[in-house]
N, C-alpha and C. Protein backbone atom coordinates (compact mmCIF):
# COMPACT_ATOMS: atom_id res chain seq x y z
N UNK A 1 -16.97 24.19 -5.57
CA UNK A 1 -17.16 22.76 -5.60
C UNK A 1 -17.76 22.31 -4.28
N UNK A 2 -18.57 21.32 -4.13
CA UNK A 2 -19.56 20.68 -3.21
C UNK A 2 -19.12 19.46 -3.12
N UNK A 3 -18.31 19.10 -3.90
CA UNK A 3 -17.80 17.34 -3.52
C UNK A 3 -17.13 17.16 -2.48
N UNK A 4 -17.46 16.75 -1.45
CA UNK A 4 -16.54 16.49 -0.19
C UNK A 4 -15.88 15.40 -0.65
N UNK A 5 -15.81 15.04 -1.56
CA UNK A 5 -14.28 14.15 -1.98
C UNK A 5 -13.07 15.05 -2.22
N UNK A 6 -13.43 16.09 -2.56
CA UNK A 6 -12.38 17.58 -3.06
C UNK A 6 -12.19 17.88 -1.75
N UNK A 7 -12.78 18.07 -0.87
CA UNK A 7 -12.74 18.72 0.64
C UNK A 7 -10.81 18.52 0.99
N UNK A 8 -10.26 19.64 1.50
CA UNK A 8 -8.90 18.90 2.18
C UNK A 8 -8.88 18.30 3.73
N UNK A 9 -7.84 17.08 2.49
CA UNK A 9 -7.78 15.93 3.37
C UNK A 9 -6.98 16.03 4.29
N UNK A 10 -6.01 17.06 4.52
CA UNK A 10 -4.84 16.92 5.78
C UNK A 10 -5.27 18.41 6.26
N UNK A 11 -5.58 18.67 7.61
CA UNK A 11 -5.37 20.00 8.07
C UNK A 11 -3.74 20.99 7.71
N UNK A 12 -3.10 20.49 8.22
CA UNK A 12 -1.66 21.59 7.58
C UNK A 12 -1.48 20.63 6.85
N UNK A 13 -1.63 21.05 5.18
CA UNK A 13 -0.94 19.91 4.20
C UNK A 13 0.65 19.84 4.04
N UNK A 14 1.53 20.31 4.54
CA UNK A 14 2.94 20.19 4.40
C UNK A 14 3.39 19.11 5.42
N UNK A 15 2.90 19.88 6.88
CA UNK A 15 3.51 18.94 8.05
C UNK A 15 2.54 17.95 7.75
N UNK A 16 1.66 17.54 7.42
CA UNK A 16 0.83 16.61 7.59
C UNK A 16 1.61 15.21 6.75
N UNK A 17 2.16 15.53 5.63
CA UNK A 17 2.22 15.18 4.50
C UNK A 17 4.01 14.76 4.74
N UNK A 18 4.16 15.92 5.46
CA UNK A 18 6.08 15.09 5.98
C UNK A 18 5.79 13.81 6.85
N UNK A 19 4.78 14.91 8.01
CA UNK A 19 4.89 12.94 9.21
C UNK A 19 4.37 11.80 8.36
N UNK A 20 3.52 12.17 7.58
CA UNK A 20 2.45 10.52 6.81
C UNK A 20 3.84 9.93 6.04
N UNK A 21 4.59 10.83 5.31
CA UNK A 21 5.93 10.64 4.24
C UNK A 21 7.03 9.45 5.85
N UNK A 22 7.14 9.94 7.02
CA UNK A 22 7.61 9.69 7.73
C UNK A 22 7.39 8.14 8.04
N UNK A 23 5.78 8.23 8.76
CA UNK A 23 5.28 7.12 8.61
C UNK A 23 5.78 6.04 8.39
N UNK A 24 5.82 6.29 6.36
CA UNK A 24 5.59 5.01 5.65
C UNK A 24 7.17 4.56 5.49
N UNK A 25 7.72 5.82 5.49
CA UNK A 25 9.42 5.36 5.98
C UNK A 25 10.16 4.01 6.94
N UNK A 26 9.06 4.40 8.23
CA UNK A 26 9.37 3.80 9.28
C UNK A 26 9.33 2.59 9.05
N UNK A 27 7.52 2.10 8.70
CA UNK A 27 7.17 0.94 8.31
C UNK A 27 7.93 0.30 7.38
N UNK A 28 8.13 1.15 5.82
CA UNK A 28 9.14 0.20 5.12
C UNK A 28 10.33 -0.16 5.65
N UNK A 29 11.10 0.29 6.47
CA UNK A 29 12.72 0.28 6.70
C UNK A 29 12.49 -0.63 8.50
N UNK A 30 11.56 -0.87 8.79
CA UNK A 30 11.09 -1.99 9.71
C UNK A 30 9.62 -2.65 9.27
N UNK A 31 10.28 -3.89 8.72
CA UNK A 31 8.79 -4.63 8.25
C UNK A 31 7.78 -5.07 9.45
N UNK A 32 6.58 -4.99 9.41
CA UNK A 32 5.93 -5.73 10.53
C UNK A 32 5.42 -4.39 11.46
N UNK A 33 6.31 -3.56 11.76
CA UNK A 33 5.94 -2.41 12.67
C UNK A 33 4.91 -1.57 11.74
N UNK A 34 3.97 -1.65 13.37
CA UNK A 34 2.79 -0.84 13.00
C UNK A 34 2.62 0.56 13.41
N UNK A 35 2.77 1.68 12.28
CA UNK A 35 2.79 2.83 12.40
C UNK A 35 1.58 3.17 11.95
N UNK A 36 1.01 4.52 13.17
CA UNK A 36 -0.47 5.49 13.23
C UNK A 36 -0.30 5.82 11.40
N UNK A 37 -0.97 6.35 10.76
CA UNK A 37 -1.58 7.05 9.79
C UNK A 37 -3.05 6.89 8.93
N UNK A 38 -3.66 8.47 8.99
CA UNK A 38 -5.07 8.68 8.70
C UNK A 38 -4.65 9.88 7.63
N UNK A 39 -6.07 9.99 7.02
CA UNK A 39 -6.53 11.56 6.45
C UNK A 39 -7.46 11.53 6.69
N UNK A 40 -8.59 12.54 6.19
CA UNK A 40 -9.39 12.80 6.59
C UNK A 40 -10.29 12.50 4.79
N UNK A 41 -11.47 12.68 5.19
CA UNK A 41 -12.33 12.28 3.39
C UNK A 41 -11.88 12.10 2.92
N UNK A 42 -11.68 10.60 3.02
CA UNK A 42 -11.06 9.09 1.90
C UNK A 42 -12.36 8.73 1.25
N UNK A 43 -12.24 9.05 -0.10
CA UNK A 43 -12.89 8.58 -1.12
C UNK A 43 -13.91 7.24 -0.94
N UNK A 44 -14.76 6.79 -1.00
CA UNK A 44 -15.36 5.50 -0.57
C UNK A 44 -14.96 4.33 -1.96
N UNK A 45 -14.66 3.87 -1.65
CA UNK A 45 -14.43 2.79 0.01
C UNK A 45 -13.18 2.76 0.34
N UNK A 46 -12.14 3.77 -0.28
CA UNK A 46 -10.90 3.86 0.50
C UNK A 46 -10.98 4.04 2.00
N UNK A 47 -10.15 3.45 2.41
CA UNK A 47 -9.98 4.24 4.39
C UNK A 47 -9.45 5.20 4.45
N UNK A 48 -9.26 5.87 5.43
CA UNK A 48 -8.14 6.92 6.03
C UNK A 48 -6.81 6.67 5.75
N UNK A 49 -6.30 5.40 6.04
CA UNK A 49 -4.47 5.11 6.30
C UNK A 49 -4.21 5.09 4.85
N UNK A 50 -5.06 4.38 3.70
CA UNK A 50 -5.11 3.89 2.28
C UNK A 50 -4.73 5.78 1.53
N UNK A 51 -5.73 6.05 2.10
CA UNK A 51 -5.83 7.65 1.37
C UNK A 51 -4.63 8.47 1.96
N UNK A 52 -4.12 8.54 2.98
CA UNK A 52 -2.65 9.05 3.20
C UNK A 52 -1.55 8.89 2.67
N UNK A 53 -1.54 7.43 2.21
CA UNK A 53 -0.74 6.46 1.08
C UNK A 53 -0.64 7.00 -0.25
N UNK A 54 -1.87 7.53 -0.72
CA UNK A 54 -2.33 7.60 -1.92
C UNK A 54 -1.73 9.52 -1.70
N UNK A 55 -1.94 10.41 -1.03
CA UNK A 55 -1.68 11.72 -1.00
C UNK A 55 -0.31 12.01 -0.90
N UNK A 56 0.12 10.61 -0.18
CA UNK A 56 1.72 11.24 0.27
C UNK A 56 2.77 10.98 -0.82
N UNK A 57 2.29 9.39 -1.07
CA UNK A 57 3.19 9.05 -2.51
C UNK A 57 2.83 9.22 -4.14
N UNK A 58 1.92 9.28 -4.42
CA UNK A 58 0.98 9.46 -5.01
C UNK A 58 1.69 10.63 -6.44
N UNK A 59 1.75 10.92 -7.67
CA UNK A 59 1.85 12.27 -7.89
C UNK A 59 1.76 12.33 -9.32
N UNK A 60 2.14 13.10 -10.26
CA UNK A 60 2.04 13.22 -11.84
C UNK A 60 2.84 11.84 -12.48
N UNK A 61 4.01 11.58 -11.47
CA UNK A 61 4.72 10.48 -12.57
C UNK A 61 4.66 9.23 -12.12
N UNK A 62 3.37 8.79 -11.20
CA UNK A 62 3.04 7.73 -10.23
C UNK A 62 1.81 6.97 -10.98
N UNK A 63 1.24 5.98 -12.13
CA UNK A 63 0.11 5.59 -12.27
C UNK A 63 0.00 5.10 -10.94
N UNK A 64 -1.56 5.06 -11.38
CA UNK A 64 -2.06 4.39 -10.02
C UNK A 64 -3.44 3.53 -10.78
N UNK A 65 -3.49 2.40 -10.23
CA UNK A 65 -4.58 1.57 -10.57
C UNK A 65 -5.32 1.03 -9.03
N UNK A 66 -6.68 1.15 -9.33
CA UNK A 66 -7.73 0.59 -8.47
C UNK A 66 -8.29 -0.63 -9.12
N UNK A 67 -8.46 -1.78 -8.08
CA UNK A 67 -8.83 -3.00 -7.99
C UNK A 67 -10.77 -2.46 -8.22
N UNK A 68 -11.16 -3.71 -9.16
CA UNK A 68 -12.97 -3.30 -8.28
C UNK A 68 -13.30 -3.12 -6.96
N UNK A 69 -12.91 -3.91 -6.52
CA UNK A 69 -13.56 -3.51 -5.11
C UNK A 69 -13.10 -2.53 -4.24
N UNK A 70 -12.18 -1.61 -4.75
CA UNK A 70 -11.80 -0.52 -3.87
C UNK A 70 -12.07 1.33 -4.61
N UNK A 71 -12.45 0.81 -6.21
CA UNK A 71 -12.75 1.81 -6.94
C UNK A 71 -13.65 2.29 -7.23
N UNK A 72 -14.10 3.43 -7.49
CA UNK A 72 -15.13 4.32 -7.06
C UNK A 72 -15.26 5.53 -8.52
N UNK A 73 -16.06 6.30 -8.64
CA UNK A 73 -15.75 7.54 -9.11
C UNK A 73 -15.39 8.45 -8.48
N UNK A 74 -15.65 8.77 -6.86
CA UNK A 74 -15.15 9.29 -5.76
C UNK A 74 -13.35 9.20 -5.76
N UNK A 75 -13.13 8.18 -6.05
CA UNK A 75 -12.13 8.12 -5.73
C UNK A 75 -10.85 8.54 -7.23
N UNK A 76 -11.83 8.13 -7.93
CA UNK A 76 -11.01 8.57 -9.52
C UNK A 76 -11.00 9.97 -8.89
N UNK A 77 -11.72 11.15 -8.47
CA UNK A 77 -11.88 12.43 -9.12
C UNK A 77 -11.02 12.98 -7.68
N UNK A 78 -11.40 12.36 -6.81
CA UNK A 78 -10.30 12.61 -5.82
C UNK A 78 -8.48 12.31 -6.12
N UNK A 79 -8.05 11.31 -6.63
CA UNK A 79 -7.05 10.94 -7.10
C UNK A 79 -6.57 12.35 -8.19
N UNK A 80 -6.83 12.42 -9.19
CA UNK A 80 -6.90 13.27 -9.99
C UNK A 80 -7.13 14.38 -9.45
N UNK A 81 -7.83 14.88 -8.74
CA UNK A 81 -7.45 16.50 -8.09
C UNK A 81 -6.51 16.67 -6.99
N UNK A 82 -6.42 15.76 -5.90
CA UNK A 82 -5.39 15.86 -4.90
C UNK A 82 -3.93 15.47 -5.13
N UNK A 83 -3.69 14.60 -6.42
CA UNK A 83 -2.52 14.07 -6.62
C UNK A 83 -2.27 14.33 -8.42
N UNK A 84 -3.03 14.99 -8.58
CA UNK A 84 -2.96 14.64 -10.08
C UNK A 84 -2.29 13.60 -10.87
N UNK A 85 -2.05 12.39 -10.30
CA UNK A 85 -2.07 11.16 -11.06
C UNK A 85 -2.14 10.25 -11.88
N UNK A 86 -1.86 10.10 -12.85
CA UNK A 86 -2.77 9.68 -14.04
C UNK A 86 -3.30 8.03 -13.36
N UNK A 87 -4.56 7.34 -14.75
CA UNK A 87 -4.99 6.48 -13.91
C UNK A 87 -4.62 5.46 -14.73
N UNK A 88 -3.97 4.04 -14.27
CA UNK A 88 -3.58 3.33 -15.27
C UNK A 88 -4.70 2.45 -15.29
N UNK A 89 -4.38 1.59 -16.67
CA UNK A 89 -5.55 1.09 -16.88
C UNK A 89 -5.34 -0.78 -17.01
N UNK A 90 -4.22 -0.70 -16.46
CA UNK A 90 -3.64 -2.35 -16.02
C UNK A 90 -3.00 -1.73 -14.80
N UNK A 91 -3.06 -3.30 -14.09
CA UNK A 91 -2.38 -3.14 -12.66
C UNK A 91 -1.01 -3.89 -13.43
N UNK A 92 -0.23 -4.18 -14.42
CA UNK A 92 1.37 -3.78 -14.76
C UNK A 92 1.79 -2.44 -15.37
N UNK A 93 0.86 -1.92 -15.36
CA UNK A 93 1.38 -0.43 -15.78
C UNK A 93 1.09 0.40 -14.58
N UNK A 94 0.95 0.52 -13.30
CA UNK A 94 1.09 0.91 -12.39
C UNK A 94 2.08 1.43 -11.16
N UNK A 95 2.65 2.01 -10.60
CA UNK A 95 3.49 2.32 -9.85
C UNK A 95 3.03 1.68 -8.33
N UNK A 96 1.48 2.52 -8.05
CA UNK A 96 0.47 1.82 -6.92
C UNK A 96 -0.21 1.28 -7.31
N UNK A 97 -0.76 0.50 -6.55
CA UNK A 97 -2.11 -0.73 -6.91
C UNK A 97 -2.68 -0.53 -5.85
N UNK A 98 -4.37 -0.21 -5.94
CA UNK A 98 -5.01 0.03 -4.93
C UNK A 98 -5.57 -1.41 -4.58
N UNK A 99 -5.85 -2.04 -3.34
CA UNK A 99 -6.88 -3.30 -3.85
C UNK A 99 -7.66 -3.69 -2.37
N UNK A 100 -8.05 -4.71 -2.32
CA UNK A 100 -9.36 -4.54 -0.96
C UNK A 100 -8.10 -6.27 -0.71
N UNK A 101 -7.06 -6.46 0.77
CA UNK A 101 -6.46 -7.28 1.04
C UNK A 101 -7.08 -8.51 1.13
N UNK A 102 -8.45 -8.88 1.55
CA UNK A 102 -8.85 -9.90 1.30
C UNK A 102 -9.65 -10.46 0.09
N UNK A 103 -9.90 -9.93 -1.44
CA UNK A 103 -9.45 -10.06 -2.47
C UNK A 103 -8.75 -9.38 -3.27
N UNK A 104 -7.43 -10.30 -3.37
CA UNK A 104 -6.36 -8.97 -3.94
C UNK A 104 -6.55 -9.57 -5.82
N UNK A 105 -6.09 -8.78 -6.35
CA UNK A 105 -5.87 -8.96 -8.02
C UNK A 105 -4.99 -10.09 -8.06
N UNK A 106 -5.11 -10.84 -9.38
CA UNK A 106 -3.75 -11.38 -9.70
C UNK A 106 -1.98 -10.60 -9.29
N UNK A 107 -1.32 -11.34 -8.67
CA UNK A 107 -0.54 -10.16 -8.01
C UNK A 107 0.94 -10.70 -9.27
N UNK A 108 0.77 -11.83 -10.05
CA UNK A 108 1.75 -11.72 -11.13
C UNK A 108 1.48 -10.65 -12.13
N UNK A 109 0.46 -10.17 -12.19
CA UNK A 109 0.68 -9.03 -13.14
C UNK A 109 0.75 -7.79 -13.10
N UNK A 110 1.59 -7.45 -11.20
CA UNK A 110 2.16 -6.54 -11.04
C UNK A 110 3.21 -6.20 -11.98
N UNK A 111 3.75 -4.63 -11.93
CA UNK A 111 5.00 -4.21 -12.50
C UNK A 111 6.20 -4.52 -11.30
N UNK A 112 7.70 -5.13 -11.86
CA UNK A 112 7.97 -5.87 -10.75
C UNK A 112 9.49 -4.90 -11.16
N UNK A 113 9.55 -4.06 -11.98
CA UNK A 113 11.14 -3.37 -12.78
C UNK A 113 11.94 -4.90 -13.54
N UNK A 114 13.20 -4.57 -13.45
CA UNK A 114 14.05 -5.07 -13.60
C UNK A 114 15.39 -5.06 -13.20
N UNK A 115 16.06 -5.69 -12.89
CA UNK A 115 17.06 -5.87 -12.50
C UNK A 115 18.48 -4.64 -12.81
N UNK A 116 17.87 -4.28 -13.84
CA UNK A 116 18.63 -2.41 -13.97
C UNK A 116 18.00 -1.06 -13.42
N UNK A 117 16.71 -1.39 -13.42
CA UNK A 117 15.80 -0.73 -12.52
C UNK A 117 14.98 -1.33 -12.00
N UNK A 118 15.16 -1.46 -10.51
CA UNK A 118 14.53 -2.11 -9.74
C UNK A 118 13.18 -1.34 -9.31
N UNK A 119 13.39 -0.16 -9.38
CA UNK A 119 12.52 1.03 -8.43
C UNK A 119 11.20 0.87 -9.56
N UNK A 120 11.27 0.49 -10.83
CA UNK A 120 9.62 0.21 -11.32
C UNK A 120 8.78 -0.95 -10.63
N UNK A 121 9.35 -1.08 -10.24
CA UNK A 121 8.24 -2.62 -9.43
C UNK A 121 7.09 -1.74 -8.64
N UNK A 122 6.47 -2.20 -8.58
CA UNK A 122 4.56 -1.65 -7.94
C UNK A 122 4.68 -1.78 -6.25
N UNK A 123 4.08 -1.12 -5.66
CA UNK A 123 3.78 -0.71 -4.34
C UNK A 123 2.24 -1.54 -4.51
N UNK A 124 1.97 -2.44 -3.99
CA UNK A 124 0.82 -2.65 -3.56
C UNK A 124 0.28 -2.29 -2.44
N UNK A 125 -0.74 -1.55 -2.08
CA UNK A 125 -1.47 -1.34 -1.05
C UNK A 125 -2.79 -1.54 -1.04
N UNK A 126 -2.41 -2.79 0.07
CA UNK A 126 -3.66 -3.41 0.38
C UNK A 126 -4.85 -3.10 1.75
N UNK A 127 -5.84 -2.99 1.72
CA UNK A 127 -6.60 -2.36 2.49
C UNK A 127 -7.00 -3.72 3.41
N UNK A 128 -6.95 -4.08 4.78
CA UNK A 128 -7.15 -4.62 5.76
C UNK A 128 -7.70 -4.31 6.71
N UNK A 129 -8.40 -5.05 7.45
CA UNK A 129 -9.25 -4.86 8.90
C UNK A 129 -8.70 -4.58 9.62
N UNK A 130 -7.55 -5.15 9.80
CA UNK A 130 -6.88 -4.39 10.97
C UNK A 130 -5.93 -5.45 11.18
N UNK A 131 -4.94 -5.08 12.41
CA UNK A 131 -3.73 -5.50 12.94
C UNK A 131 -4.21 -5.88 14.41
N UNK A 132 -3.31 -7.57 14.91
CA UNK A 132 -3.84 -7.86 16.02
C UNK A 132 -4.53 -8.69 16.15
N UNK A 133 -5.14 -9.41 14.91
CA UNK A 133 -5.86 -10.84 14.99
C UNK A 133 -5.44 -11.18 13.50
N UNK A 134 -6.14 -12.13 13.48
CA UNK A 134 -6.31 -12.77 11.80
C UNK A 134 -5.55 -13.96 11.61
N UNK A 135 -4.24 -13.64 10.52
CA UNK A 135 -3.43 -14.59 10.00
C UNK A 135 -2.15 -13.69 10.77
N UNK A 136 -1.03 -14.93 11.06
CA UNK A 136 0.27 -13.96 11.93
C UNK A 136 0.93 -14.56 11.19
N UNK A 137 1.88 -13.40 10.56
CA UNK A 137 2.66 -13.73 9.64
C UNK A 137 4.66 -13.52 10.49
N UNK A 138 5.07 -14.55 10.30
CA UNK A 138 6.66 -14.47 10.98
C UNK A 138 7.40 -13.91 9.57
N UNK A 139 8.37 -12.73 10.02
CA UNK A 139 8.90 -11.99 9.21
C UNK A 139 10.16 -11.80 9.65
N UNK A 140 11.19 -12.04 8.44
CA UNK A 140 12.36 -12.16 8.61
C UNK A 140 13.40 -11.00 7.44
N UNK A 141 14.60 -10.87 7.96
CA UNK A 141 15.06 -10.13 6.88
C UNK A 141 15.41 -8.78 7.22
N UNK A 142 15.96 -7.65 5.87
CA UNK A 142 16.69 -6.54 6.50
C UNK A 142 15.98 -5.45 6.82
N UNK A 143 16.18 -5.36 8.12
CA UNK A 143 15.71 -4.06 9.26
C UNK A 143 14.91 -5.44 9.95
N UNK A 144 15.06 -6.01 10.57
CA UNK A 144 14.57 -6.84 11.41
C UNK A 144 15.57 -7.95 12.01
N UNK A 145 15.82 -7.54 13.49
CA UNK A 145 16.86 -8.30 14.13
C UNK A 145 16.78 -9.50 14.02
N UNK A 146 15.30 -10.45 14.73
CA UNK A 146 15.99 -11.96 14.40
C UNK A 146 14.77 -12.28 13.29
N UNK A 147 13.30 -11.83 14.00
CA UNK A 147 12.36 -12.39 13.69
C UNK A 147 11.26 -11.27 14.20
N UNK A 148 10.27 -10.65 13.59
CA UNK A 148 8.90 -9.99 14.09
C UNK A 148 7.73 -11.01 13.38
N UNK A 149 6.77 -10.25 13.93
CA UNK A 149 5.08 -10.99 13.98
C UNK A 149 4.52 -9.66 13.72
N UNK A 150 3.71 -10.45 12.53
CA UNK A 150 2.48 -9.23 12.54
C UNK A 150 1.60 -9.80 12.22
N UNK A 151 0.24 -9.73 12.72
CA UNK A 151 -0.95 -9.90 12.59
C UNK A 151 -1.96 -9.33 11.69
N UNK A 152 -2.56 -9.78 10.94
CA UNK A 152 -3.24 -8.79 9.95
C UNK A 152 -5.01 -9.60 9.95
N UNK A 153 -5.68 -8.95 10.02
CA UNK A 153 -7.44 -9.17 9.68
C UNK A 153 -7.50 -9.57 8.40
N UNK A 154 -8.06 -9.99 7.79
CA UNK A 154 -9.08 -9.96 6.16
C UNK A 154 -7.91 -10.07 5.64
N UNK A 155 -6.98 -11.26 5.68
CA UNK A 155 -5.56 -11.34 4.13
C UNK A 155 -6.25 -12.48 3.33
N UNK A 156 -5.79 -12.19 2.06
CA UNK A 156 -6.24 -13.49 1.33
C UNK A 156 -5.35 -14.18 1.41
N UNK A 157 -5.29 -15.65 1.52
CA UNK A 157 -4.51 -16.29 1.34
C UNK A 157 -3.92 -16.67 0.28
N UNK A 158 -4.14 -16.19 -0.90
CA UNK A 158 -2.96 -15.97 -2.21
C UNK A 158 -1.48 -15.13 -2.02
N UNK A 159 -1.65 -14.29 -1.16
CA UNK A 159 -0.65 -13.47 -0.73
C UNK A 159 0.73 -14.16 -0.34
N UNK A 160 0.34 -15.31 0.71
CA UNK A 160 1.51 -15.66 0.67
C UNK A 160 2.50 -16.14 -0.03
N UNK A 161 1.97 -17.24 -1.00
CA UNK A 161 2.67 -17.58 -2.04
C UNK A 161 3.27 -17.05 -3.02
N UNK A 162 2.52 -15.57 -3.35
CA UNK A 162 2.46 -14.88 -3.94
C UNK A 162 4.09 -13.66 -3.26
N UNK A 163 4.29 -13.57 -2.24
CA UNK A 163 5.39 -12.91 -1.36
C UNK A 163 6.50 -13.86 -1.75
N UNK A 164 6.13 -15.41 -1.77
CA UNK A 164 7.48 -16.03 -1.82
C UNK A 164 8.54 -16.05 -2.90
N UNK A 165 7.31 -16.36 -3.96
CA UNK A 165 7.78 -15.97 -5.84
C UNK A 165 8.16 -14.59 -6.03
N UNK A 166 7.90 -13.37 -5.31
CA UNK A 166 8.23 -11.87 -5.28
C UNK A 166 9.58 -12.15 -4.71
N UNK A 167 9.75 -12.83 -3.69
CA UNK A 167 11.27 -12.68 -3.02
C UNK A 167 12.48 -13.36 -3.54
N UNK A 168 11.95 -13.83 -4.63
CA UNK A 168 12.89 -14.97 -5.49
C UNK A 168 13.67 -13.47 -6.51
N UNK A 169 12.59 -13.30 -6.89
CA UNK A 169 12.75 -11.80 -8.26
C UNK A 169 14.21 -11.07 -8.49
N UNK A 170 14.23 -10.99 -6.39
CA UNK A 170 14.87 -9.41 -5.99
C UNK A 170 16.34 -9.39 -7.06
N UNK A 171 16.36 -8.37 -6.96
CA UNK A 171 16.30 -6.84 -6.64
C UNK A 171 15.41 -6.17 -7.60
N UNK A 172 14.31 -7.16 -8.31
CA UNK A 172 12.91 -6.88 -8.91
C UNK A 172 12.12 -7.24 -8.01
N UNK A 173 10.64 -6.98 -8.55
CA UNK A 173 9.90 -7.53 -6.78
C UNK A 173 8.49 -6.31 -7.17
N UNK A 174 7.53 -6.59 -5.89
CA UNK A 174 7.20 -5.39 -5.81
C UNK A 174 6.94 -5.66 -4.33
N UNK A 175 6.18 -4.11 -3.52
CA UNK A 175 6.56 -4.35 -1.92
C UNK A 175 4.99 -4.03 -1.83
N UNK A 176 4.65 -3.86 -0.49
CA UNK A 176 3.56 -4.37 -0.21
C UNK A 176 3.26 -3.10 1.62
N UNK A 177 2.19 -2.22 1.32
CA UNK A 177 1.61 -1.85 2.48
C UNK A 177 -0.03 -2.61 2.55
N UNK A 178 0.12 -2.51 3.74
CA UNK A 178 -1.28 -2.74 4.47
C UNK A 178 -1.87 -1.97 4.68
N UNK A 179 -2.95 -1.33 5.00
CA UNK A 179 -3.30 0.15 5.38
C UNK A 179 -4.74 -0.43 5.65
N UNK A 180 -5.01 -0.45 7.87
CA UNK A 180 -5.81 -0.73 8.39
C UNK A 180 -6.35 0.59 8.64
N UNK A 181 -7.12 0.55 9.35
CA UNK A 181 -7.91 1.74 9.98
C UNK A 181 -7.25 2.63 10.76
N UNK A 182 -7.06 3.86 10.13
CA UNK A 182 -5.52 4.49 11.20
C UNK A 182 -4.20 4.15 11.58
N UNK A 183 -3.84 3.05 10.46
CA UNK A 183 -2.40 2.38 10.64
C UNK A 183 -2.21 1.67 9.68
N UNK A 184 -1.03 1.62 8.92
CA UNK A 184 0.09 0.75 8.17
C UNK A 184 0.88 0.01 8.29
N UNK A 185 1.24 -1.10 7.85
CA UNK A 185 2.33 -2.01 7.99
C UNK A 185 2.84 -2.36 6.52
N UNK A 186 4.22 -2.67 6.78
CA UNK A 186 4.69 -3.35 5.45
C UNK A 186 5.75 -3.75 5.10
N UNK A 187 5.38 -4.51 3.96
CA UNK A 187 6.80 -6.20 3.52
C UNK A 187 7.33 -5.66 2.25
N UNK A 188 8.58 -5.02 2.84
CA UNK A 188 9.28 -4.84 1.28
C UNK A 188 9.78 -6.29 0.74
N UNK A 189 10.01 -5.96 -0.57
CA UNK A 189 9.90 -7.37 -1.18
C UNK A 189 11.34 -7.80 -0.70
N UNK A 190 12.55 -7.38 0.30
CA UNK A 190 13.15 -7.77 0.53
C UNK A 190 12.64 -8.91 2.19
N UNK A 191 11.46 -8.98 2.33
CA UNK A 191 11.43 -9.20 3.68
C UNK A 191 10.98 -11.20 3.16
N UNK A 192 11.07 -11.95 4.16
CA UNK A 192 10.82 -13.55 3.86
C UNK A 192 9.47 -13.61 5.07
N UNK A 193 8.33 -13.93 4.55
CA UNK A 193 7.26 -13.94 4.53
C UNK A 193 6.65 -14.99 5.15
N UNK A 194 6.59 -15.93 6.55
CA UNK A 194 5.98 -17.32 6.29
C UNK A 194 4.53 -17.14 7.42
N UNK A 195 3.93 -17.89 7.48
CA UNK A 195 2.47 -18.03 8.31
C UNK A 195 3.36 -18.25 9.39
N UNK A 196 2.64 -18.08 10.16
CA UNK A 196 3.14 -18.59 12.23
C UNK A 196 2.55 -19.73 12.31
């Protein structure tokens, strides 16, 4: 094969694949904190941090749906060989949702579980410019002592409203990474969401 979309994406795929697993740990179980993660040949127009997301969690019993603007055939055939994944064909039948953060999908027609199973609700991961300018979002809630700030590039502003009606749900919901250029952040749907 000649597709450098097939090419491997992590030099040691085990350790690579524990720290990225690590990573996204960190970030979920502290909202707002911005943790390093890359791979290497991310599908276009996925990034690096997006495609680590997609390798680490990613797997046979994970749909995964891509937004237009982040989907590719690159990225279907990559998905499907590195994760073997199936591909859903609604973003409520999804586990992940791929999408480009400054236009995100309708985000009510995420999968959100239910209240006997909470753990079906959707992982959105949203692809952003980066951390450090933009919109600063004040974040409150558990794993966060009083109050953090995070800054994010390119958010749409549907998001927020869209976080507030998610936090009503809980212990349904769905949660939410960012995945800038070599780094992640993220709002489990337990976190309270407001602009600065």
């Amino acid at each position: 094969m000649t597709d450098a979309s097939l090419a491997t994406p992590f030099a040691d795929p085990v350790d690579d694949c524990q720290r990225s697993f690590r990573a996204v740990l960190r970030a979920m179980s502290r909202p707002g904190t911005v943790e390093a993660l890359d791979a290497a040949g991310a599908p276009p127009p996925l990034g690096g941090a997006a495609w680590a997301l997609c390798l680490t969690l990613a797997d046979l019993e994970t749909p995964v749906w891509a937004a237009p603007e982040v989907d590719s055939p690159a990225l279907r055939r990559s998905l499907s060989f590195h994760c073997g994944c199936p591909l859903a064909a609604e973003p409520g039948n999804a586990a992940f949702v791929l999408a480009d953060g400054a236009t995100l999908p309708a985000l009510d027609r995420l999968a959100v579980g239910t209240d006997e199973s909470p753990e079906r609700g959707a992982t959105l991961i949203a692809q952003v410019a980066g951390f450090g300018g933009g919109r600063t979002l004040t974040l409150s809630g558990p794993g966060i002592r009083t109050t953090a700030t995070l800054s994010v590039e390119g958010l749409d502003p549907a998001l927020l409203p869209a976080l507030a009606d998610n936090r009503r749900l809980f212990p349904s919901g769905f949660d939410v990474v960012f995945a800038a250029p070599g780094a992640v952040a993220a709002l489990p749907r337990t976190t309270l969401v407001e602009e600065a």
